[in-house]
PDB file of N, CA and C in Angstrom:
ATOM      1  N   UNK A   1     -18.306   1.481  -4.813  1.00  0.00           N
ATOM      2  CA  UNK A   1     -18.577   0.061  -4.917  1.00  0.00           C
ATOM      3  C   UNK A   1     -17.264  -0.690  -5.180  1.00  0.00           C
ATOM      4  N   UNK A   2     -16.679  -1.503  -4.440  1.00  0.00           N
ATOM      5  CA  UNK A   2     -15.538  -2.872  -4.808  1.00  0.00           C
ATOM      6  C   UNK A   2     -15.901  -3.498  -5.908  1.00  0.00           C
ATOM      7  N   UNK A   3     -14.660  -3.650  -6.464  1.00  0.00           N
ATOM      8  CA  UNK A   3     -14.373  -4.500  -7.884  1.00  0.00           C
ATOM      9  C   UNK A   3     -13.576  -5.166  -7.528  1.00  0.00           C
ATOM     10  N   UNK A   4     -14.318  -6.159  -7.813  1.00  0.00           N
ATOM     11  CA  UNK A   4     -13.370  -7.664  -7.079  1.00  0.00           C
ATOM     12  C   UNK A   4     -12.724  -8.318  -8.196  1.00  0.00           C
ATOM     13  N   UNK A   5     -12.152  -7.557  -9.570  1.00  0.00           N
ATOM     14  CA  UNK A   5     -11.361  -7.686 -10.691  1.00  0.00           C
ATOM     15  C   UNK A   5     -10.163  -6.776 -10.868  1.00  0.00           C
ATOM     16  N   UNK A   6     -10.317  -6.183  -9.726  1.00  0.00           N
ATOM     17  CA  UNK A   6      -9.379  -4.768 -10.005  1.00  0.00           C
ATOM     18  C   UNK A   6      -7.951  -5.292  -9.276  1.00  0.00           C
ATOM     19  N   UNK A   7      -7.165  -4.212 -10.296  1.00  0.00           N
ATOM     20  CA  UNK A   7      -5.616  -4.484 -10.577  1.00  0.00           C
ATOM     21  C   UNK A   7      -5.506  -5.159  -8.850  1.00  0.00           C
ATOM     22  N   UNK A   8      -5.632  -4.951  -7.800  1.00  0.00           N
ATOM     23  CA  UNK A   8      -4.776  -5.145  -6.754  1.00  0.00           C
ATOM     24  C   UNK A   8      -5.318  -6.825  -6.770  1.00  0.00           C
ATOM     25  N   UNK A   9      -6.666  -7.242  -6.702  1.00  0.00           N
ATOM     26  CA  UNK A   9      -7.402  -8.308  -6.269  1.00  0.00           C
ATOM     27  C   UNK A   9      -6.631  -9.518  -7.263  1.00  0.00           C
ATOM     28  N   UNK A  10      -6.404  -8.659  -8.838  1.00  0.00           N
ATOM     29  CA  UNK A  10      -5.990  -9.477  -9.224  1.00  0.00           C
ATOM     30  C   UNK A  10      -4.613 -10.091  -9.313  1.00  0.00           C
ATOM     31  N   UNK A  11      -3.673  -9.053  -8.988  1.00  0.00           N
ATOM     32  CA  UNK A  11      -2.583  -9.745  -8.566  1.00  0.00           C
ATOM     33  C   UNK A  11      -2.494 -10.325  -6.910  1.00  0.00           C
ATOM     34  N   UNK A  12      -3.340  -9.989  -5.944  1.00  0.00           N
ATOM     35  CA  UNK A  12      -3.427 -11.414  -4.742  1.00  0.00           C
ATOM     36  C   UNK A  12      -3.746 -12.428  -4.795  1.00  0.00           C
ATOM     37  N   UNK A  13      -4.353 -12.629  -6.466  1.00  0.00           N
ATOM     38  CA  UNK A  13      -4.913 -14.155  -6.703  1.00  0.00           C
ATOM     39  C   UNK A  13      -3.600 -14.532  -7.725  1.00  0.00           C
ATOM     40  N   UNK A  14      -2.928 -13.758  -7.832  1.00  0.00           N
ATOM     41  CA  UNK A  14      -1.505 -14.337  -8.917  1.00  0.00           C
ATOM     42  C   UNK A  14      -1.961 -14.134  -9.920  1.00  0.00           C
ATOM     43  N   UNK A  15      -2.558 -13.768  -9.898  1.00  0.00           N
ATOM     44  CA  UNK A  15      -3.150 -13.371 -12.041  1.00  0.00           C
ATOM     45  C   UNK A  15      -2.190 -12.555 -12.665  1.00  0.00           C
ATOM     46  N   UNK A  16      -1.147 -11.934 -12.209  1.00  0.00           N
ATOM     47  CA  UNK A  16      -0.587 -10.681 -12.816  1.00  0.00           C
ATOM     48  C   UNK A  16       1.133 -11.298 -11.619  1.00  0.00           C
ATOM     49  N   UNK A  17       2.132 -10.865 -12.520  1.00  0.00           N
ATOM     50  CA  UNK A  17       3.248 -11.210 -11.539  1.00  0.00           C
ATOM     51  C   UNK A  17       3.473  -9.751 -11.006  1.00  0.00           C
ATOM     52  N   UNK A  18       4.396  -9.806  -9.816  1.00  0.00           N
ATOM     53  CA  UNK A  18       4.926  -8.509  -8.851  1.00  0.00           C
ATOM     54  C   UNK A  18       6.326  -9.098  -8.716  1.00  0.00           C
ATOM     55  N   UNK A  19       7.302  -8.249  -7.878  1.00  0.00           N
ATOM     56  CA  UNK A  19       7.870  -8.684  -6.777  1.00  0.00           C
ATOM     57  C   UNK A  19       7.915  -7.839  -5.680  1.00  0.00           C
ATOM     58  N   UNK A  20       7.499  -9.091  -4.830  1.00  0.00           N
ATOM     59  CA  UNK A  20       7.197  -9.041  -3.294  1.00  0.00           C
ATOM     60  C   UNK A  20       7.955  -8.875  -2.825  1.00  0.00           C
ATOM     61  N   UNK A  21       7.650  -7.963  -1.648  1.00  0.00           N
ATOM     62  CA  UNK A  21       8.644  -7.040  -0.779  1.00  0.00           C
ATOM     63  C   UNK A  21       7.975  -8.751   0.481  1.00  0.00           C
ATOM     64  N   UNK A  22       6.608  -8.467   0.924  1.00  0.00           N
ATOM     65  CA  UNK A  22       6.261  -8.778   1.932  1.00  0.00           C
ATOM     66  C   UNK A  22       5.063 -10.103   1.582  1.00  0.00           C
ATOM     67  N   UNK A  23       4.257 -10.878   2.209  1.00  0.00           N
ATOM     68  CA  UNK A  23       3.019 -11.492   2.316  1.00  0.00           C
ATOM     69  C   UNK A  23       3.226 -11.784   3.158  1.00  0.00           C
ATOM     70  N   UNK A  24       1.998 -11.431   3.822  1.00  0.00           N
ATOM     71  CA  UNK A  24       0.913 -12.334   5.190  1.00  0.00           C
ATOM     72  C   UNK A  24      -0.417 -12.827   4.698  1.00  0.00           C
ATOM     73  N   UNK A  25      -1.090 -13.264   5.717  1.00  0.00           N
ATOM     74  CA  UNK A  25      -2.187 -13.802   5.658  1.00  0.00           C
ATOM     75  C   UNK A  25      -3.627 -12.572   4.849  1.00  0.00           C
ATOM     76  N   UNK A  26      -3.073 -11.430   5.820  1.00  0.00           N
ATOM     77  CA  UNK A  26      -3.988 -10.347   5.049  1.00  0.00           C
ATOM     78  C   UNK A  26      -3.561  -9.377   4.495  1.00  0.00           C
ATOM     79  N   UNK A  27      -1.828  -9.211   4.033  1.00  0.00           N
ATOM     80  CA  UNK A  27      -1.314  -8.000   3.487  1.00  0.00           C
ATOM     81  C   UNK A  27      -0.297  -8.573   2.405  1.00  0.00           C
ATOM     82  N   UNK A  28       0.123  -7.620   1.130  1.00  0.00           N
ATOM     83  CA  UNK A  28       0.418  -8.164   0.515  1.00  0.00           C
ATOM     84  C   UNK A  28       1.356  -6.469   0.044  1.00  0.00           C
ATOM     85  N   UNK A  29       2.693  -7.072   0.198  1.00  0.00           N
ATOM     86  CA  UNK A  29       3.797  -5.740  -0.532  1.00  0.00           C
ATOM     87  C   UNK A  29       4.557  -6.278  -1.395  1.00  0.00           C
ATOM     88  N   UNK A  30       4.152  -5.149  -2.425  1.00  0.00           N
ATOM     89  CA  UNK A  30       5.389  -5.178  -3.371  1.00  0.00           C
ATOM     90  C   UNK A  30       5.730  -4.064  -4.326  1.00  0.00           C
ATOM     91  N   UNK A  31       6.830  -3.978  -5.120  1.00  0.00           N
ATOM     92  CA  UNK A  31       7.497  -3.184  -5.857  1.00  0.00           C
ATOM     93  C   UNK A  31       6.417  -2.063  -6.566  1.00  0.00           C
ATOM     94  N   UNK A  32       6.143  -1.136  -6.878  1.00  0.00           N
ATOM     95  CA  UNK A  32       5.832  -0.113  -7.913  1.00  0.00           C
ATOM     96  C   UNK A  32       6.636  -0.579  -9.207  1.00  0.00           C
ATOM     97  N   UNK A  33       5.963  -0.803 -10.380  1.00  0.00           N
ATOM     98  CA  UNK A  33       7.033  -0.733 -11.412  1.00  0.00           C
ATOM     99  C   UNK A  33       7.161   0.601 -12.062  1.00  0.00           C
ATOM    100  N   UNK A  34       6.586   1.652 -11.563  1.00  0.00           N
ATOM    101  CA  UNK A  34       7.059   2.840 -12.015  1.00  0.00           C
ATOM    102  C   UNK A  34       7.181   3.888 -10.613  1.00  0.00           C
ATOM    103  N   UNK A  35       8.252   3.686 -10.023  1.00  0.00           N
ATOM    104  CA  UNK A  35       8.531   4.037  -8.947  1.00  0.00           C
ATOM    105  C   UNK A  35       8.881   5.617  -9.241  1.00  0.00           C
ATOM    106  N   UNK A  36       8.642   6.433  -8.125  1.00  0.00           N
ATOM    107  CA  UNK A  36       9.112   7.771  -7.709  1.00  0.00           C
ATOM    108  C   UNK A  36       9.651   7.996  -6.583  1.00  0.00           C
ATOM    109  N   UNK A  37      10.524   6.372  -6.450  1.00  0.00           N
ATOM    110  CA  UNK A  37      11.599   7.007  -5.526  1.00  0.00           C
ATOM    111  C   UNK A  37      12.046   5.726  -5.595  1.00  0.00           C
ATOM    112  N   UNK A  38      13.531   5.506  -5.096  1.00  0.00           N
ATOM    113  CA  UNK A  38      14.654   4.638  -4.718  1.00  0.00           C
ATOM    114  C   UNK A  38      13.896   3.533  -4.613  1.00  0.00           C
ATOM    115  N   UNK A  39      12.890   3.634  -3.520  1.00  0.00           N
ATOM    116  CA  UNK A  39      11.954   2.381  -2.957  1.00  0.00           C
ATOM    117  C   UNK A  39      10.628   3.037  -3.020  1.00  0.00           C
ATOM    118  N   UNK A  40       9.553   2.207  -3.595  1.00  0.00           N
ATOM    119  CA  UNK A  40       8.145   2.839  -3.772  1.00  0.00           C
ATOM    120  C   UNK A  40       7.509   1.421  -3.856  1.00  0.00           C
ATOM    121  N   UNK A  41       6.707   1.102  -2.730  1.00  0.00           N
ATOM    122  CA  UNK A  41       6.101  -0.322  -2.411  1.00  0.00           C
ATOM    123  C   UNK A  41       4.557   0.163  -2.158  1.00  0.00           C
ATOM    124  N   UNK A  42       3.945  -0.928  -3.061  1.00  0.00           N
ATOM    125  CA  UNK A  42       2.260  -0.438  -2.934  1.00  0.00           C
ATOM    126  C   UNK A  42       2.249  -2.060  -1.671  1.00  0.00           C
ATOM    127  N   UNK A  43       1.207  -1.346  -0.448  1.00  0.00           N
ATOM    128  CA  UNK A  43       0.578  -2.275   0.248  1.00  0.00           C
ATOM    129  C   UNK A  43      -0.223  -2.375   0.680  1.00  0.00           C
ATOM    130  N   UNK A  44      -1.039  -3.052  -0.267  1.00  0.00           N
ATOM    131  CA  UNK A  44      -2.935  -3.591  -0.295  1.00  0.00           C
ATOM    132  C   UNK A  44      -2.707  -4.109   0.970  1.00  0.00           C
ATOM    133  N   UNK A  45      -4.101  -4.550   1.305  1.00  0.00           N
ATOM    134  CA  UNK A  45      -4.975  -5.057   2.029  1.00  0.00           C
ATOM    135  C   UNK A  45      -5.212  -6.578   1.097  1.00  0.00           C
ATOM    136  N   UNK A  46      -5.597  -7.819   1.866  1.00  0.00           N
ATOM    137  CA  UNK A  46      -6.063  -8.572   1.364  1.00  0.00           C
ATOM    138  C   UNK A  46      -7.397  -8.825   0.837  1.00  0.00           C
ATOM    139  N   UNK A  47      -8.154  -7.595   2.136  1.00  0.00           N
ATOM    140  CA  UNK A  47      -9.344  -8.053   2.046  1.00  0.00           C
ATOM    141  C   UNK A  47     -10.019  -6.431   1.221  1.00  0.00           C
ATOM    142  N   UNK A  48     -11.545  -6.616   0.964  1.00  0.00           N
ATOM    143  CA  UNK A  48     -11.947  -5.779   0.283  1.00  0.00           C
ATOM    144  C   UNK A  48     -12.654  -4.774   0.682  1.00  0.00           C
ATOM    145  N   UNK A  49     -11.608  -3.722   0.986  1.00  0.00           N
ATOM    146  CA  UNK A  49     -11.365  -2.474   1.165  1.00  0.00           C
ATOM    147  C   UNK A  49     -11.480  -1.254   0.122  1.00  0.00           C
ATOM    148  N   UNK A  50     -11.991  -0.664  -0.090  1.00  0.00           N
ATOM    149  CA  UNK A  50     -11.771   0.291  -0.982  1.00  0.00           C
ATOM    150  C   UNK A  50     -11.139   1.625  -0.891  1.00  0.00           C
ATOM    151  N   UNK A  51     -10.800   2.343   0.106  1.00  0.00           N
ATOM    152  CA  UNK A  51      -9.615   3.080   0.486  1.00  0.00           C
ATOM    153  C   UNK A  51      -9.889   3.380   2.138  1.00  0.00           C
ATOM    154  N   UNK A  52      -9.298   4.091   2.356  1.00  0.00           N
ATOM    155  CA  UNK A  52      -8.596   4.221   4.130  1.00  0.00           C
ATOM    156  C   UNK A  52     -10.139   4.292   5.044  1.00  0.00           C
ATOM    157  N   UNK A  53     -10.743   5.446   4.468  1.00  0.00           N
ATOM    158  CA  UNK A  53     -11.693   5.619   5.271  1.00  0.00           C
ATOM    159  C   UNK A  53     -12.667   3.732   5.561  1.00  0.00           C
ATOM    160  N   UNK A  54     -13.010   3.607   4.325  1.00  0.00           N
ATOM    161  CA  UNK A  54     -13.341   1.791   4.353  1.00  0.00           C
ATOM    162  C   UNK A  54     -12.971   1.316   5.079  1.00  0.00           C
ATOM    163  N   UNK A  55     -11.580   1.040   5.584  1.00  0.00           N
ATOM    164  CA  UNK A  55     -10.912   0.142   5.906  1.00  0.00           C
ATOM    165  C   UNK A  55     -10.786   0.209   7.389  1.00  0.00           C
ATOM    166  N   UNK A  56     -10.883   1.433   7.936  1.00  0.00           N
ATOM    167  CA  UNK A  56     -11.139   1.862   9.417  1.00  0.00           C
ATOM    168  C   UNK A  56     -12.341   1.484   9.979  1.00  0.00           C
ATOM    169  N   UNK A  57     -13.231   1.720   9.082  1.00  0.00           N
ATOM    170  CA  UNK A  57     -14.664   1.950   9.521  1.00  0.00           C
ATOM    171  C   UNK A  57     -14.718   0.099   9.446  1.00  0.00           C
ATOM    172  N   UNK A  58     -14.625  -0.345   8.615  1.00  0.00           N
ATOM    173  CA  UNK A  58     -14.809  -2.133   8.833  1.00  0.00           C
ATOM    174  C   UNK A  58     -13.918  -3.328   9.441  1.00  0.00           C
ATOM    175  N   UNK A  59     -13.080  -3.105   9.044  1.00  0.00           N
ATOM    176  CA  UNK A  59     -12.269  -3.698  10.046  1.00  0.00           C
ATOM    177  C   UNK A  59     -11.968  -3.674  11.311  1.00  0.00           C
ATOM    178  N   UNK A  60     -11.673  -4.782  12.098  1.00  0.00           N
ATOM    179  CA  UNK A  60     -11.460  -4.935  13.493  1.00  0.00           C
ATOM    180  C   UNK A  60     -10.261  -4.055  13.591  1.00  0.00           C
ATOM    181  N   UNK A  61     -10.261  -3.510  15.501  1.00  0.00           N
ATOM    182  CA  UNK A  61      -9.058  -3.276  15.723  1.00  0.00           C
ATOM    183  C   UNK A  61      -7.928  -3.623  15.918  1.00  0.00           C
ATOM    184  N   UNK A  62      -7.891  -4.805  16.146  1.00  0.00           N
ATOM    185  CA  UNK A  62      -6.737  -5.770  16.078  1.00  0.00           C
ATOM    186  C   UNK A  62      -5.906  -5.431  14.463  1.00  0.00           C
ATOM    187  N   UNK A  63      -6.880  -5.174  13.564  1.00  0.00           N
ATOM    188  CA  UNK A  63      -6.566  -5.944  11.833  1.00  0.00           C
ATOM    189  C   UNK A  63      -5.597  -4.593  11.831  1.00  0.00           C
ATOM    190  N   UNK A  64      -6.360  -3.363  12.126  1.00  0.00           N
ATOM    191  CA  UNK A  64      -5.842  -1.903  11.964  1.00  0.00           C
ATOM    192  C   UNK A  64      -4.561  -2.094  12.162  1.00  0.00           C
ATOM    193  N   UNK A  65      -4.564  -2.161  14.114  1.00  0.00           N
ATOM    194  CA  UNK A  65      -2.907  -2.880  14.661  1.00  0.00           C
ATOM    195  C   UNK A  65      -2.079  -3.302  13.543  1.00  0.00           C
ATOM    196  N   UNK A  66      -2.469  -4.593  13.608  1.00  0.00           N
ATOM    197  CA  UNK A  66      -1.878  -5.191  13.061  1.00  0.00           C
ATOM    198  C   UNK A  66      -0.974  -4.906  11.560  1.00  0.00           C
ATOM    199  N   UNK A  67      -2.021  -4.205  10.698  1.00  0.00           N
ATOM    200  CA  UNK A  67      -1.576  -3.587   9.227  1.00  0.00           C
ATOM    201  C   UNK A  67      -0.842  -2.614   9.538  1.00  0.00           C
ATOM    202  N   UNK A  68      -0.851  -1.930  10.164  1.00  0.00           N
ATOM    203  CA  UNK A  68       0.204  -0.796  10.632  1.00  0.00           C
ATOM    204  C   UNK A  68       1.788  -1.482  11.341  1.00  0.00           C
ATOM    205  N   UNK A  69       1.339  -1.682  12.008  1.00  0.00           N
ATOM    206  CA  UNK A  69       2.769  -2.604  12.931  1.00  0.00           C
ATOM    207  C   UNK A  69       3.703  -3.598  11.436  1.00  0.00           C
ATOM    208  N   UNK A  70       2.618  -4.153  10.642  1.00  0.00           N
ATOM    209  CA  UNK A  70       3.094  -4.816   9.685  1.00  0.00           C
ATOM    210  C   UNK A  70       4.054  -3.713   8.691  1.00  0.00           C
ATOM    211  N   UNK A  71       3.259  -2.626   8.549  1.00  0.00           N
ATOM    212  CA  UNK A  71       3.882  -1.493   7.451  1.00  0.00           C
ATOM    213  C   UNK A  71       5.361  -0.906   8.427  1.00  0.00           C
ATOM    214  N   UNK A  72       5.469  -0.487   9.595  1.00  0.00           N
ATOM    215  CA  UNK A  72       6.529  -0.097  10.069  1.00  0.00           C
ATOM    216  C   UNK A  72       7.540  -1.645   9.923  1.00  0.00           C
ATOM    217  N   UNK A  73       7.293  -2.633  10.161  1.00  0.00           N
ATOM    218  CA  UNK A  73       8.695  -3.722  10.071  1.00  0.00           C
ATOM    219  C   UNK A  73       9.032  -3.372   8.466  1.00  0.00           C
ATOM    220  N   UNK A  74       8.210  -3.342   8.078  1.00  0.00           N
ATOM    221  CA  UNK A  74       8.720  -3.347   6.196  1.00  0.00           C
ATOM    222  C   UNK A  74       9.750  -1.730   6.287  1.00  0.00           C
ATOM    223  N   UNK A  75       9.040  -0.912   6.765  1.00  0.00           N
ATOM    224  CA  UNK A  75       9.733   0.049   6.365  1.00  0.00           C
ATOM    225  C   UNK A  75      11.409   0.324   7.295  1.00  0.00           C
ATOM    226  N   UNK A  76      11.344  -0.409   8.575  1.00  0.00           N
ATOM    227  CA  UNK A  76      12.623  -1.118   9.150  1.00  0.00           C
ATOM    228  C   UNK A  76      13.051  -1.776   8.074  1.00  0.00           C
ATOM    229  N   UNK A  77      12.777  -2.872   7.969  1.00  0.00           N
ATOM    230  CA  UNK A  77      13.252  -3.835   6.919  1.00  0.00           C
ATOM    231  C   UNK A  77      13.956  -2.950   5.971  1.00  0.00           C
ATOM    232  N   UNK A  78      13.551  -2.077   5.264  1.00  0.00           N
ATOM    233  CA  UNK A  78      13.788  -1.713   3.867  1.00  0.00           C
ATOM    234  C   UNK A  78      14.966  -0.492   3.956  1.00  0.00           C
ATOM    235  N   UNK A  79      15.077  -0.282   5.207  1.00  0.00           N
ATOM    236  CA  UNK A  79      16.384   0.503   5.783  1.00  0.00           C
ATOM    237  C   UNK A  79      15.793   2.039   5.366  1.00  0.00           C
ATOM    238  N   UNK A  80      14.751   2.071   5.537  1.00  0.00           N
ATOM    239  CA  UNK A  80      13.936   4.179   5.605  1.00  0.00           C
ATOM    240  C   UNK A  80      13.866   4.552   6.696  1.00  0.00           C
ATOM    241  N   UNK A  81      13.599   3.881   7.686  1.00  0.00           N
ATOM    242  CA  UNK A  81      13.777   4.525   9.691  1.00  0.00           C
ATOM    243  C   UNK A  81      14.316   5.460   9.418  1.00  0.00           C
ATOM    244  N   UNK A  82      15.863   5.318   9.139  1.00  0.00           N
ATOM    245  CA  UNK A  82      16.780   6.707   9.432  1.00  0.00           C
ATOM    246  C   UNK A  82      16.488   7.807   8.872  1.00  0.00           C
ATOM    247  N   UNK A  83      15.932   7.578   7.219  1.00  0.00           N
ATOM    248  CA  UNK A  83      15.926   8.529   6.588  1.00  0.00           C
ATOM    249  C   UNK A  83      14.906   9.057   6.241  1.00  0.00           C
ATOM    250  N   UNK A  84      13.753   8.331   6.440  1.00  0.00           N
ATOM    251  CA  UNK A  84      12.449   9.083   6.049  1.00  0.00           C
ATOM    252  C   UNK A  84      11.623   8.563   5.466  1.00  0.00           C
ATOM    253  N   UNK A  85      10.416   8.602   5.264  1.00  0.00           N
ATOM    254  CA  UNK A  85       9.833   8.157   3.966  1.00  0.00           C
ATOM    255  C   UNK A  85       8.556   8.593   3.725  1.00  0.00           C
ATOM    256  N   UNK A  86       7.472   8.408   3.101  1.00  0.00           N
ATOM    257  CA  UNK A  86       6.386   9.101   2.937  1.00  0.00           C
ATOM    258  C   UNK A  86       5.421   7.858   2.844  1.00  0.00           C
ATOM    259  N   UNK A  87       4.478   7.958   3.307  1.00  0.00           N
ATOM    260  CA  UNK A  87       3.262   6.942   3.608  1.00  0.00           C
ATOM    261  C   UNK A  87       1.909   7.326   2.769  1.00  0.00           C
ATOM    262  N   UNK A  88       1.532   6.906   1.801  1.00  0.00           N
ATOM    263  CA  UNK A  88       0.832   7.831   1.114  1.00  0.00           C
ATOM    264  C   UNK A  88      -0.881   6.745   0.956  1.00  0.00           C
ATOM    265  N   UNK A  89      -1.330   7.216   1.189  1.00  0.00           N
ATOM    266  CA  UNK A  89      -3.079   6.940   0.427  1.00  0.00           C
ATOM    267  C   UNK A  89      -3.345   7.591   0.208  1.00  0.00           C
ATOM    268  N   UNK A  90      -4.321   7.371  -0.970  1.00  0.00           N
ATOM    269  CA  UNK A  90      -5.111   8.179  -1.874  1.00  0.00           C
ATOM    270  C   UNK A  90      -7.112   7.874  -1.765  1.00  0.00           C
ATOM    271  N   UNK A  91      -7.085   8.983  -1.700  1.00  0.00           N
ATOM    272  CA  UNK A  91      -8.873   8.623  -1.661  1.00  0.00           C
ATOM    273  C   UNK A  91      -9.688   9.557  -2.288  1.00  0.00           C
ATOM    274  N   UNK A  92     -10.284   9.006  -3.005  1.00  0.00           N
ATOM    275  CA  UNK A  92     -11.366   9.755  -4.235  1.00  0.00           C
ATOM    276  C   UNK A  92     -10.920  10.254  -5.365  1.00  0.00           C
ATOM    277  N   UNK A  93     -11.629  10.458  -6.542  1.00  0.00           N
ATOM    278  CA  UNK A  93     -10.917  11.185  -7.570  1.00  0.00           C
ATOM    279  C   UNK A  93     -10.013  12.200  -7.434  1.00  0.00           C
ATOM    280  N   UNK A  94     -10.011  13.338  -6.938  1.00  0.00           N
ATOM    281  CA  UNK A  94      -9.174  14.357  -7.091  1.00  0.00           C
ATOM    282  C   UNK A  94      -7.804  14.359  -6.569  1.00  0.00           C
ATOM    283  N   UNK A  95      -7.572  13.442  -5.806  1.00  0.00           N
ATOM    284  CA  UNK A  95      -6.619  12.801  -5.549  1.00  0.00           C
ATOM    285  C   UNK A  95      -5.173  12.001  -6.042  1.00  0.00           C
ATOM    286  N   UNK A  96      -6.794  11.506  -7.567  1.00  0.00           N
ATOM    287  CA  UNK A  96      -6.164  10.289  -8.134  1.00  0.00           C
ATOM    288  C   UNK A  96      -6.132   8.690  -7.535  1.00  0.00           C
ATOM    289  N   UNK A  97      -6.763   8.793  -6.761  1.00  0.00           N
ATOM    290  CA  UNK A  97      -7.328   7.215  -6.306  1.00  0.00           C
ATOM    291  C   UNK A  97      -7.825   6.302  -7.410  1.00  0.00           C
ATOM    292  N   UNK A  98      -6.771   5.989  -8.215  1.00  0.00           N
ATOM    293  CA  UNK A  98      -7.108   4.732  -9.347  1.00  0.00           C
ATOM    294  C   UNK A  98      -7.759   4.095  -9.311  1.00  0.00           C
ATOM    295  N   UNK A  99      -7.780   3.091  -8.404  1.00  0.00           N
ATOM    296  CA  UNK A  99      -8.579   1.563  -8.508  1.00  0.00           C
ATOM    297  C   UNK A  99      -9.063   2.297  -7.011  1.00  0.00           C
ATOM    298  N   UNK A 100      -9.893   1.297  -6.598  1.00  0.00           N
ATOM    299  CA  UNK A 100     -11.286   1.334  -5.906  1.00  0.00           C
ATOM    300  C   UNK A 100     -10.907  -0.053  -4.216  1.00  0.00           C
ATOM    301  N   UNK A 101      -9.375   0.221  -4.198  1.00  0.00           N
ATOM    302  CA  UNK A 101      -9.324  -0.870  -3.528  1.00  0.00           C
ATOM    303  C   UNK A 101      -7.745  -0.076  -2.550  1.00  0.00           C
ATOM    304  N   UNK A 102      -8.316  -0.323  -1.214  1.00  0.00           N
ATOM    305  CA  UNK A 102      -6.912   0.376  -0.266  1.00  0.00           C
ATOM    306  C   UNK A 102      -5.638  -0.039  -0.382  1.00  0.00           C
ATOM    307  N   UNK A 103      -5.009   1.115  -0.975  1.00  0.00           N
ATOM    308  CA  UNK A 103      -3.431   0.403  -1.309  1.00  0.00           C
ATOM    309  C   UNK A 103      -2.304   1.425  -1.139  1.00  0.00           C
ATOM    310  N   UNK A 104      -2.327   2.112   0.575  1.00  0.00           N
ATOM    311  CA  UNK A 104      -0.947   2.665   0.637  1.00  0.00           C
ATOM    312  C   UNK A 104       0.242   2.813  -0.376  1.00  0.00           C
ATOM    313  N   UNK A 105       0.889   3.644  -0.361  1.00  0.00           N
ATOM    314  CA  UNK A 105       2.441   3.574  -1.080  1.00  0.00           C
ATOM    315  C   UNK A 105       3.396   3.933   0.403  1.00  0.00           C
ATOM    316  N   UNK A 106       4.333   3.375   0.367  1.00  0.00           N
ATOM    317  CA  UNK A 106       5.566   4.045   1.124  1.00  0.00           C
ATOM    318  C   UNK A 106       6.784   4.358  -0.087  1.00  0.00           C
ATOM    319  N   UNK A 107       7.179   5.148   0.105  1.00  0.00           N
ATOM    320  CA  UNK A 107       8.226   5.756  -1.192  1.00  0.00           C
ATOM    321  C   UNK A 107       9.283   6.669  -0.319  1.00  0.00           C
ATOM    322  N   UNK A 108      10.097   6.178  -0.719  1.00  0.00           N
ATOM    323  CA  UNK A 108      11.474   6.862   0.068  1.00  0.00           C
ATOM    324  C   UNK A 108      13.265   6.444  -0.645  1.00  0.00           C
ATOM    325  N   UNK A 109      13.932   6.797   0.205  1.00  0.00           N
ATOM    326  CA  UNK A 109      15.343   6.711  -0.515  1.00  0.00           C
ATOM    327  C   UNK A 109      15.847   7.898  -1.484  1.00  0.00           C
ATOM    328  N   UNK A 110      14.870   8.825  -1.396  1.00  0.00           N
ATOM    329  CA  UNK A 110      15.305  10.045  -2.103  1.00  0.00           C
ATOM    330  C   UNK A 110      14.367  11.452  -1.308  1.00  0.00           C
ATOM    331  N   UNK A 111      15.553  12.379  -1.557  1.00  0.00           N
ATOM    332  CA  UNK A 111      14.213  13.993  -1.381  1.00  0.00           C
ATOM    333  C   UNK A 111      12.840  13.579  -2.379  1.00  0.00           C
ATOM    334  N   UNK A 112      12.118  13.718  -1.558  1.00  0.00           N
ATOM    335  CA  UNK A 112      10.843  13.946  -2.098  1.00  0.00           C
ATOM    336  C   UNK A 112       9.661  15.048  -2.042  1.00  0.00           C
ATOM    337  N   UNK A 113      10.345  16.601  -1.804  1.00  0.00           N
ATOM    338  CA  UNK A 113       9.960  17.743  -1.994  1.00  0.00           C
ATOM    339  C   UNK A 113       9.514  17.986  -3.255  1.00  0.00           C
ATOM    340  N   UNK A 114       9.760  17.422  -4.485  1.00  0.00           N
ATOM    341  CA  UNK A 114       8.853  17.980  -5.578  1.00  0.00           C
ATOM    342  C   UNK A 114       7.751  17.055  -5.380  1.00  0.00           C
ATOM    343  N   UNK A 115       7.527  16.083  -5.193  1.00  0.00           N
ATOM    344  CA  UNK A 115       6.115  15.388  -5.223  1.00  0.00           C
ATOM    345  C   UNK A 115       5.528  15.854  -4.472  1.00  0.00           C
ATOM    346  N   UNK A 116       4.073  15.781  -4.968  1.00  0.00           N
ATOM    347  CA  UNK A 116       2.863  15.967  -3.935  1.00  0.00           C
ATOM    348  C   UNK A 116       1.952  14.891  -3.744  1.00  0.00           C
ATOM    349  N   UNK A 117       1.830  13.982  -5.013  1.00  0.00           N
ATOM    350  CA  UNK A 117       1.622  12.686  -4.680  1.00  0.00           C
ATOM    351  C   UNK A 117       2.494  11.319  -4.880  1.00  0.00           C
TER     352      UNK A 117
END
């Protein structure tokens, strides 16, 4: 079930400060403040999604496009092309899927062979 109070919803309404890597109309990037790597950017969804599988299954294909195409300029942008980076969602408890709402990580700028998440 979506919680339309939860950490991500509430910082797209500004309730909570970040700094922003990115905003569009339906995506919203910014910083990890407890990063595990050089660069570690969480990027929600605007809309209410609750993790990957959700977000496929309801959304248009255009939106899919679009959120993806959006995540590769950032990760151009952020100068990882060359070097790599890791694209991460999480889904369901065992995982560790925190909050209840789709929110990629990209994390890069370092080896990241000891992590698994």
């Amino acid at each position: 079930m979506y919680n339309k109070n939860n950490i991500f919803t509430r910082i797209i309404r500004r309730q909570l400060s970040i700094t922003k890597v990115y905003e569009g109309n339906s995506i919203l990037a910014f910083l990890d403040i407890h990063p595990v790597g050089l660069t570690h950017i969480f990027i929600p969804l605007k809309g209410k999604y609750i993790d990957f599988t959700d977000f496929i299954k309801k959304a248009s294909g255009d939106d899919i496009q679009n959120y993806f195409n959006k995540i590769i300029d950032i990760i151009r942008e952020l100068g990882l092309k060359e070097n790599g980076y890791r694209l991460k969602p999480n889904k369901g408890r065992l995982p560790e899927q925190s909050v209840s709402h789709f929110y990629p990580h990209i994390i890069g700028g370092r080896k990241l062979t000891e992590l698994i998440g």
